[in-house]
Protein backbone atom coordinates (compact mmCIF):
# COMPACT_ATOMS: atom_id res chain seq x y z
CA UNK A 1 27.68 40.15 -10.85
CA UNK A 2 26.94 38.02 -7.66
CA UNK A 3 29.59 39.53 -5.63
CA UNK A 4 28.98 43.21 -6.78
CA UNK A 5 25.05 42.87 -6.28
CA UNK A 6 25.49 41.43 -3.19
CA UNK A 7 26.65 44.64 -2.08
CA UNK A 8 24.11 46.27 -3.52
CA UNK A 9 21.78 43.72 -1.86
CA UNK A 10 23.09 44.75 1.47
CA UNK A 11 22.59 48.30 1.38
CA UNK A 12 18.82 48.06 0.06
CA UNK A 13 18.06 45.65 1.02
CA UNK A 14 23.17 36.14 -13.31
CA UNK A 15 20.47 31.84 -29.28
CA UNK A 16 22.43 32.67 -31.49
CA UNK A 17 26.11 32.93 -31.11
CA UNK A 18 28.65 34.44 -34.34
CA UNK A 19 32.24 34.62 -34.65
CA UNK A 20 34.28 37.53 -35.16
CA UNK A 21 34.08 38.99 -38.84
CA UNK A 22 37.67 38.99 -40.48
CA UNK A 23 39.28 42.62 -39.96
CA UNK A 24 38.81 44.35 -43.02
CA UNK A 25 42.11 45.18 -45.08
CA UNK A 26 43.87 48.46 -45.20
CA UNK A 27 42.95 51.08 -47.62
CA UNK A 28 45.04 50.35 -50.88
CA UNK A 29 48.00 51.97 -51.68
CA UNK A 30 46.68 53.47 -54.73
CA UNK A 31 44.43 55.53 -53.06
CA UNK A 32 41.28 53.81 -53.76
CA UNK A 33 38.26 54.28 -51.42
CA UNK A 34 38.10 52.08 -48.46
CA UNK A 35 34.79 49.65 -48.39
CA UNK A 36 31.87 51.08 -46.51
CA UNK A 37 32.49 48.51 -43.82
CA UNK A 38 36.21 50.21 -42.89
CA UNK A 39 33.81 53.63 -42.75
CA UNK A 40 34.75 55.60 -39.58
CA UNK A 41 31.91 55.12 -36.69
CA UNK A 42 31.10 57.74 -33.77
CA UNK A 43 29.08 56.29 -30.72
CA UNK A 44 27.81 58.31 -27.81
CA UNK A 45 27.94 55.99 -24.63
CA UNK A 46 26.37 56.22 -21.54
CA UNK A 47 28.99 58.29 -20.43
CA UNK A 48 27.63 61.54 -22.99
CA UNK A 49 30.73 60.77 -24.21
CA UNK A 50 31.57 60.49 -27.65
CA UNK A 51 33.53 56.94 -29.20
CA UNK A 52 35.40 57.45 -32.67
CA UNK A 53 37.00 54.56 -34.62
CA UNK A 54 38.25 54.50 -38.16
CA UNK A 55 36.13 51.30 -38.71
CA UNK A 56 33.69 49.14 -36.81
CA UNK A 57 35.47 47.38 -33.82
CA UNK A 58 36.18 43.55 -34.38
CA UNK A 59 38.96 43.14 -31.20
CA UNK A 60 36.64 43.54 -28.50
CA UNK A 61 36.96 42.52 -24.62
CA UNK A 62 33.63 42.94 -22.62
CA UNK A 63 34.02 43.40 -19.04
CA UNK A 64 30.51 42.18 -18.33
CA UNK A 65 28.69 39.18 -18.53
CA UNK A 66 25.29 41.46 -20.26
CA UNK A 67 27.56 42.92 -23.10
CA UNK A 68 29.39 39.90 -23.38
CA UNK A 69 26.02 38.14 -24.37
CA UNK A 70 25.21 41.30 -26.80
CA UNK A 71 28.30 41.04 -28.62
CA UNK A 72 28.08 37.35 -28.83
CA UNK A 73 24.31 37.76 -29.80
CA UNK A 74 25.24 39.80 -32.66
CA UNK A 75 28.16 38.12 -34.50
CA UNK A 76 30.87 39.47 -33.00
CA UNK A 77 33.04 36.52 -30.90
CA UNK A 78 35.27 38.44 -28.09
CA UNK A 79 38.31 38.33 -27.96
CA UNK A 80 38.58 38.58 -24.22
CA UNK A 81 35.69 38.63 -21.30
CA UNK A 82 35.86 39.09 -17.87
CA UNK A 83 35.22 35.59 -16.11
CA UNK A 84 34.78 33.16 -19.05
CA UNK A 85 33.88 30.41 -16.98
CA UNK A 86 31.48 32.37 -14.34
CA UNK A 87 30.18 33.28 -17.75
CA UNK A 88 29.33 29.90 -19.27
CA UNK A 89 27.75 28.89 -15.76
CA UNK A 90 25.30 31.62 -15.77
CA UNK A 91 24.37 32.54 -19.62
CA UNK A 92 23.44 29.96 -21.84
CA UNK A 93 22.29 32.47 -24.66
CA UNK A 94 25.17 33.38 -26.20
CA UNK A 95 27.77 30.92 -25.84
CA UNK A 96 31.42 31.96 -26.12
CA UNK A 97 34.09 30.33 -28.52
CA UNK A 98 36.84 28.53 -26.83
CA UNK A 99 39.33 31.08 -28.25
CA UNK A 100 37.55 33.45 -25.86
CA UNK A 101 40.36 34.55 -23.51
CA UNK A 102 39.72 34.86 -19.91
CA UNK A 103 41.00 38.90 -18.32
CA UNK A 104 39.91 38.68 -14.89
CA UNK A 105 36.92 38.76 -12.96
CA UNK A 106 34.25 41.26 -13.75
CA UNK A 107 34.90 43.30 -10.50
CA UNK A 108 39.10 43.32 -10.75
CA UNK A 109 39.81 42.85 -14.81
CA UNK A 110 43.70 42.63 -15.16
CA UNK A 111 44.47 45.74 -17.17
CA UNK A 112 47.64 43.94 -18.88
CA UNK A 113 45.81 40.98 -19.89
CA UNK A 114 43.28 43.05 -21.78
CA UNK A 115 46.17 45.05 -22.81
CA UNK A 116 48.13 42.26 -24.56
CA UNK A 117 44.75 41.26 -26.61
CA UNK A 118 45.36 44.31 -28.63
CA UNK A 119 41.52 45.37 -28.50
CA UNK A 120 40.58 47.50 -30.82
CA UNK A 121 37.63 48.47 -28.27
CA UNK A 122 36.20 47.15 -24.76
CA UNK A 123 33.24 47.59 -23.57
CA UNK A 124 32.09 47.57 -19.63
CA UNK A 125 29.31 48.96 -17.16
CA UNK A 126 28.95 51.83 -15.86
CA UNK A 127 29.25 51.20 -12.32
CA UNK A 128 32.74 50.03 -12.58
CA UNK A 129 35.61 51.63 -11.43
CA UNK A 130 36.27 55.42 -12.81
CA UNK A 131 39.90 54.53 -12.37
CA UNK A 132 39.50 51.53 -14.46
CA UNK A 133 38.14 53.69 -17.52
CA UNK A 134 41.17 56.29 -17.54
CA UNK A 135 43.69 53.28 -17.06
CA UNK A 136 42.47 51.34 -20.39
CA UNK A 137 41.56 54.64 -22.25
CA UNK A 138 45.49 55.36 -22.18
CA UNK A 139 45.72 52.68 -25.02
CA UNK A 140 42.44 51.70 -26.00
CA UNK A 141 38.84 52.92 -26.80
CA UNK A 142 36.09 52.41 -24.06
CA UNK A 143 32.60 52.00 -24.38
CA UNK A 144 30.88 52.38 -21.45
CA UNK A 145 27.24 51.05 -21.16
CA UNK A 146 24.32 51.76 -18.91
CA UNK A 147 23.61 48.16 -17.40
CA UNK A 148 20.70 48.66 -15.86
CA UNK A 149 18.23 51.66 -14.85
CA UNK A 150 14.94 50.93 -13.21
CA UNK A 151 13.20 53.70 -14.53
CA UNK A 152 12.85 51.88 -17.71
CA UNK A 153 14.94 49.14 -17.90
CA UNK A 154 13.80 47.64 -21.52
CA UNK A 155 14.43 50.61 -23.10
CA UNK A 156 17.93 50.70 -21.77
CA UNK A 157 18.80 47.16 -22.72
CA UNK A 158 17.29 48.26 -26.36
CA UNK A 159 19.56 51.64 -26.45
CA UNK A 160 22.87 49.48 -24.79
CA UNK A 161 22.12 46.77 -27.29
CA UNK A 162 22.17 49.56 -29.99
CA UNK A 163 24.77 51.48 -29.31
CA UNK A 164 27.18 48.04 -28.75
CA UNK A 165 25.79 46.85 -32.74
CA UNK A 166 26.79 50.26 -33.93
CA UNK A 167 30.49 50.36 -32.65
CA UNK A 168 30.96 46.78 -33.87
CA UNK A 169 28.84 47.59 -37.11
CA UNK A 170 26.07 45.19 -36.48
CA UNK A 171 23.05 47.64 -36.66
CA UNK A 172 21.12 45.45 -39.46
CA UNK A 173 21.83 42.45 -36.82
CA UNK A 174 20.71 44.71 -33.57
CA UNK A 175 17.24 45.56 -35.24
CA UNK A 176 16.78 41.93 -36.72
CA UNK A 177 16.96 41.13 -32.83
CA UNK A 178 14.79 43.66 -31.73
CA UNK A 179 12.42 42.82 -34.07
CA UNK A 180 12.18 38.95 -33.00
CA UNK A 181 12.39 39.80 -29.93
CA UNK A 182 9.29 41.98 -29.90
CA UNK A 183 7.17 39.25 -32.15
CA UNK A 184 8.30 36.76 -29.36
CA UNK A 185 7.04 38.76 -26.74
CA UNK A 186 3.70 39.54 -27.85
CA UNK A 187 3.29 35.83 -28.63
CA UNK A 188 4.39 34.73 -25.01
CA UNK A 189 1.97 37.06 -23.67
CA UNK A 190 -0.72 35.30 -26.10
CA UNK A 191 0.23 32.25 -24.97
CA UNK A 192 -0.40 33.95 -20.87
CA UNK A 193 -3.56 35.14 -21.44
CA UNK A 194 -4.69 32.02 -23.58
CA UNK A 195 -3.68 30.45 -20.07
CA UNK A 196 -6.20 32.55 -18.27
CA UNK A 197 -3.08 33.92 -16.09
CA UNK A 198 -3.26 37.47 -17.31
CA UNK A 199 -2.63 39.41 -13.85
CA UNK A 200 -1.83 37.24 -11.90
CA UNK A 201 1.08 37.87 -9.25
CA UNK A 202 4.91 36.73 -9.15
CA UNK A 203 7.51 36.95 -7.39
CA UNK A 204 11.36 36.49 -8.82
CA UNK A 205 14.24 36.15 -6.73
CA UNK A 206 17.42 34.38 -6.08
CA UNK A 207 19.46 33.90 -2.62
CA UNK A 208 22.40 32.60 -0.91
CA UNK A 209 24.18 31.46 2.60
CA UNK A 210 26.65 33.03 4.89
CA UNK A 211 27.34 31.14 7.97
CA UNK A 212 23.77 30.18 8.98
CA UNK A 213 21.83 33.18 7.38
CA UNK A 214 20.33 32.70 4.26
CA UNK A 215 19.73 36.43 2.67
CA UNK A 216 16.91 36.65 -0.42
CA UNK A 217 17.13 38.86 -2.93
CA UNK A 218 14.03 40.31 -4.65
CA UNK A 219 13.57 41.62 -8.31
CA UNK A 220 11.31 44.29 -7.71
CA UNK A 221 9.34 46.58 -9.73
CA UNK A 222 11.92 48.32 -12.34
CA UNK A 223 14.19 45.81 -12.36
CA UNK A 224 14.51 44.11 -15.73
CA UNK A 225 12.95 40.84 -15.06
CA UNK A 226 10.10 42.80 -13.48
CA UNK A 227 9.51 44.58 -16.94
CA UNK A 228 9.76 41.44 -19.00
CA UNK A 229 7.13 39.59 -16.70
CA UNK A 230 4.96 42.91 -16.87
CA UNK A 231 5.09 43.08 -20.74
CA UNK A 232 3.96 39.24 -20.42
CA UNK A 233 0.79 40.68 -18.07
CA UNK A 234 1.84 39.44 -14.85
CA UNK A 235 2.12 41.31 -11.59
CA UNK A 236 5.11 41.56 -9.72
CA UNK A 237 3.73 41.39 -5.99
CA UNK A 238 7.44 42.45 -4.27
CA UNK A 239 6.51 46.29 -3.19
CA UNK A 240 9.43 46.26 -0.73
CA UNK A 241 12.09 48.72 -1.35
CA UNK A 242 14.64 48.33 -4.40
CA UNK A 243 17.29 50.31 -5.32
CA UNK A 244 17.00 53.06 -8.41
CA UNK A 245 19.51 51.36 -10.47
CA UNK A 246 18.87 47.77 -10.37
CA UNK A 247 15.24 47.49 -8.83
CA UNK A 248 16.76 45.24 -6.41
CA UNK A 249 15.48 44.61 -2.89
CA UNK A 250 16.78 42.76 -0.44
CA UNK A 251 15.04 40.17 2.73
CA UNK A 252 15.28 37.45 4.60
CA UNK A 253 12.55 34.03 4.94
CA UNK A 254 10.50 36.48 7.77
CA UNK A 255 10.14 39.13 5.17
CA UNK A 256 8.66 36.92 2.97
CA UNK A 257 5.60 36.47 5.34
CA UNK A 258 4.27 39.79 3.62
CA UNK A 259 3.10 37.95 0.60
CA UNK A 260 0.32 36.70 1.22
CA UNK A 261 -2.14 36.58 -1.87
CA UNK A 262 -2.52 32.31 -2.46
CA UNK A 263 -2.10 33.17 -6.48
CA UNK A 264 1.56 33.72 -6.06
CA UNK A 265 4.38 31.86 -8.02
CA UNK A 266 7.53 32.22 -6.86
CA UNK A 267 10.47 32.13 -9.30
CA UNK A 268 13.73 31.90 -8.65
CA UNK A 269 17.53 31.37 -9.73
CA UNK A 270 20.45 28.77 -8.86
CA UNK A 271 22.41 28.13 -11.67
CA UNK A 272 25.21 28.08 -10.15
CA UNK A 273 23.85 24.92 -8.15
CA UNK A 274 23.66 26.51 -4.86
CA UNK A 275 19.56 26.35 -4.20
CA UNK A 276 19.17 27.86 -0.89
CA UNK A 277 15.28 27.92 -1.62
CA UNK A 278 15.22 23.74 -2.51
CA UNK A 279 18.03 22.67 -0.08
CA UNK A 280 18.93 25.69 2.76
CA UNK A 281 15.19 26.15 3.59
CA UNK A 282 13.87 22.44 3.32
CA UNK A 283 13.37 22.45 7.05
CA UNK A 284 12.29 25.84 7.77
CA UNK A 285 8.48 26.07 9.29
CA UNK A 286 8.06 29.99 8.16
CA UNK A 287 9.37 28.86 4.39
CA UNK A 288 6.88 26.37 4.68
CA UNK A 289 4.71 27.85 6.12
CA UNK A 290 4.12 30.53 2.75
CA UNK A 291 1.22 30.12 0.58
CA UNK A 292 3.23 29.27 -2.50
CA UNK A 293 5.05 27.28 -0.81
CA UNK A 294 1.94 25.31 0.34
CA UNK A 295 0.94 25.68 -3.02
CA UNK A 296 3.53 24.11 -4.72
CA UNK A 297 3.61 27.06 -6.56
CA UNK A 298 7.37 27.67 -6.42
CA UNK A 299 9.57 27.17 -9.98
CA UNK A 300 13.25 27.12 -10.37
CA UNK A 301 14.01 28.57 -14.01
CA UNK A 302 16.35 26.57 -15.83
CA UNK A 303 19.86 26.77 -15.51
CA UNK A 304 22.02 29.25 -17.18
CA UNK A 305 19.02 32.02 -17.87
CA UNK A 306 21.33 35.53 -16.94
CA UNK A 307 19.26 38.12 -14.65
CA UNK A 308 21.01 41.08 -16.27
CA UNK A 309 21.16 39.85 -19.95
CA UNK A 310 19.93 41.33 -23.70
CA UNK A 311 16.93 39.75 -25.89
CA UNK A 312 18.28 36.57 -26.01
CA UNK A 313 18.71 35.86 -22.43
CA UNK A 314 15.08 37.88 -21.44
CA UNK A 315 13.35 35.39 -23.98
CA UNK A 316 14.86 32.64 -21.95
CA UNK A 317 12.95 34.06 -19.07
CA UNK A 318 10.08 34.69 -20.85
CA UNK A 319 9.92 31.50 -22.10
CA UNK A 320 10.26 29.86 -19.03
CA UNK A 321 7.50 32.12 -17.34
CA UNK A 322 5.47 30.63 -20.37
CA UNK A 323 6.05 27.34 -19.79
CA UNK A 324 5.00 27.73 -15.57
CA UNK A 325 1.86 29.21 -16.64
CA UNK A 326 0.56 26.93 -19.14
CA UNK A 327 2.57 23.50 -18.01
């Protein structure tokens, strides 16, 4: 996702884990009626478009690192993934079996590697490639989920996470989720307000380094770590502009300056080990020179929480928004 945001950046501006259930046998020769497992399954995807298989899917490759964690999440192991080991660096929610296979990197999948899986389904993004879609729908279903939309982007992650459990048959799994994934959140925002930090502001954002210039980019208002951390009762103070889809903005240390309330905490992700905030700005006076900075008010989240995830990884961030505000 890095690579692809970053574009995105630059125009506006990362629990449980189940194997894959044993394919269920062939209707008998006698004519006897297939289990209700093997029943045919229709899914609309984000597409409008409508998905038919004769049974729920159980060779899957996911094309992106949110879905990946869904699947995972739900019992249902991937066969392939798009960047296995970008994958285990950045989500530590759903980990992957070793049998995973690896098919490429999320933004240039290898079509014959995903090919000679023999999927009985893959599912990817909808910003990928149109061309992609038509070149794996020649042998192979494709489910095609939302990703991310800032009008409302819990809901989304609820109706992706849905429609994934119902093409893999995992609906009974998808609302058990749901479900504890609601209870936790109502607790963590207990737990926020117990605190006495019930409105107060945040910021969330992760960076990097080209050359000398260190860009930052902001989650602002829509994007999905924005809506978690507004469920919780914080504010997000970013009101810079953010793009429709991701409710991503983009800035650099001087456009930082416009935060000025002292009650800001400023989160922020590395897990990939390259901290621009800890190491690339160490020396520099305007960094410094911010209230939560001054504050010490500034908290890496742990390694491995994904920015773009399902329940499991947006517990991970609310958990560790928990733990800031009552640490």
């Amino acid at each position: 996702m890095r690579s692809a945001l970053t574009a995105i950046a630059a125009l506006v501006v990362l629990a449980a884990c189940g194997t894959t259930e044993a394919p269920v046998p062939e209707q008998a020769a006698s004519g006897s009626a297939a289990p209700p497992s093997a029943a045919p399954v229709t899914v609309t995807d984000s597409r409008g478009k409508q998905i038919t298989l004769d049974r729920p899917a159980t060779r899957v490759v996911s094309l992106e690192w949110g879905e990946t964690e869904m699947l995972a999440g739900l019992g249902v192991m991937p066969v392939g993934a798009a960047d296995v080991k970008g994958y285990a660096t950045w989500v530590t929610a759903a980990k992957l079996d070793p049998s995973v296979k690896d098919v490429g990197t999320r933004q240039e999948p290898s079509v014959d590697s995903i090919s000679a899986l023999q999927p009985d389904l893959v599912v990817m993004e909808a910003e990928r490639d149109s061309a992609l879609v038509a070149q794996l729908e020649k042998f192979v279903p494709v489910l095609v989920a939302e990703g991310s939309d800032a009008a409302d982007n819990l809901k989304r992650m609820r109706d992706d996470l849905n429609m994934i459990a119902a093409a893999v048959g995992k609906t009974d799994a998808a609302a058990k989720q749901l479900t504890d994934f609601d209870a936790a959140m109502a607790a963590a925002k207990q737990k926020i307000a117990d605190a006495g930090a019930a409105g107060r502001p945040f910021v969330m954002a992760d960076g990097w380094k080209q050359g000398s210039t260190i860009s930052i980019r902001l989650f602002g208002k829509g994007s999905q770590l924005s809506e978690i951390a507004g469920q919780l009762g914080l504010e997000n103070a970013w009101t810079g502009e953010v793009d429709p889809q991701w409710g991503l903005g983009n800035t650099d240390v001087e456009g930082l300056t416009a935060l000025k309330d002292p009650d800001i905490r400023f989160f922020y992700n590395a897990s990939d080990g390259d901290d621009v905030f800890a190491e690339g700005l160490a020396g520099n006076a305007i960094w410094k020179s911010l209230p939560f900075v001054e504050k010490q008010q500034v908290t890496k989240l742990p390694d491995g929480i994904w920015m773009f995830g399902g329940p499991l990884s947006s517990l991970q961030y609310a958990d560790a928004l928990v733990k800031a505000y009552t640490g």
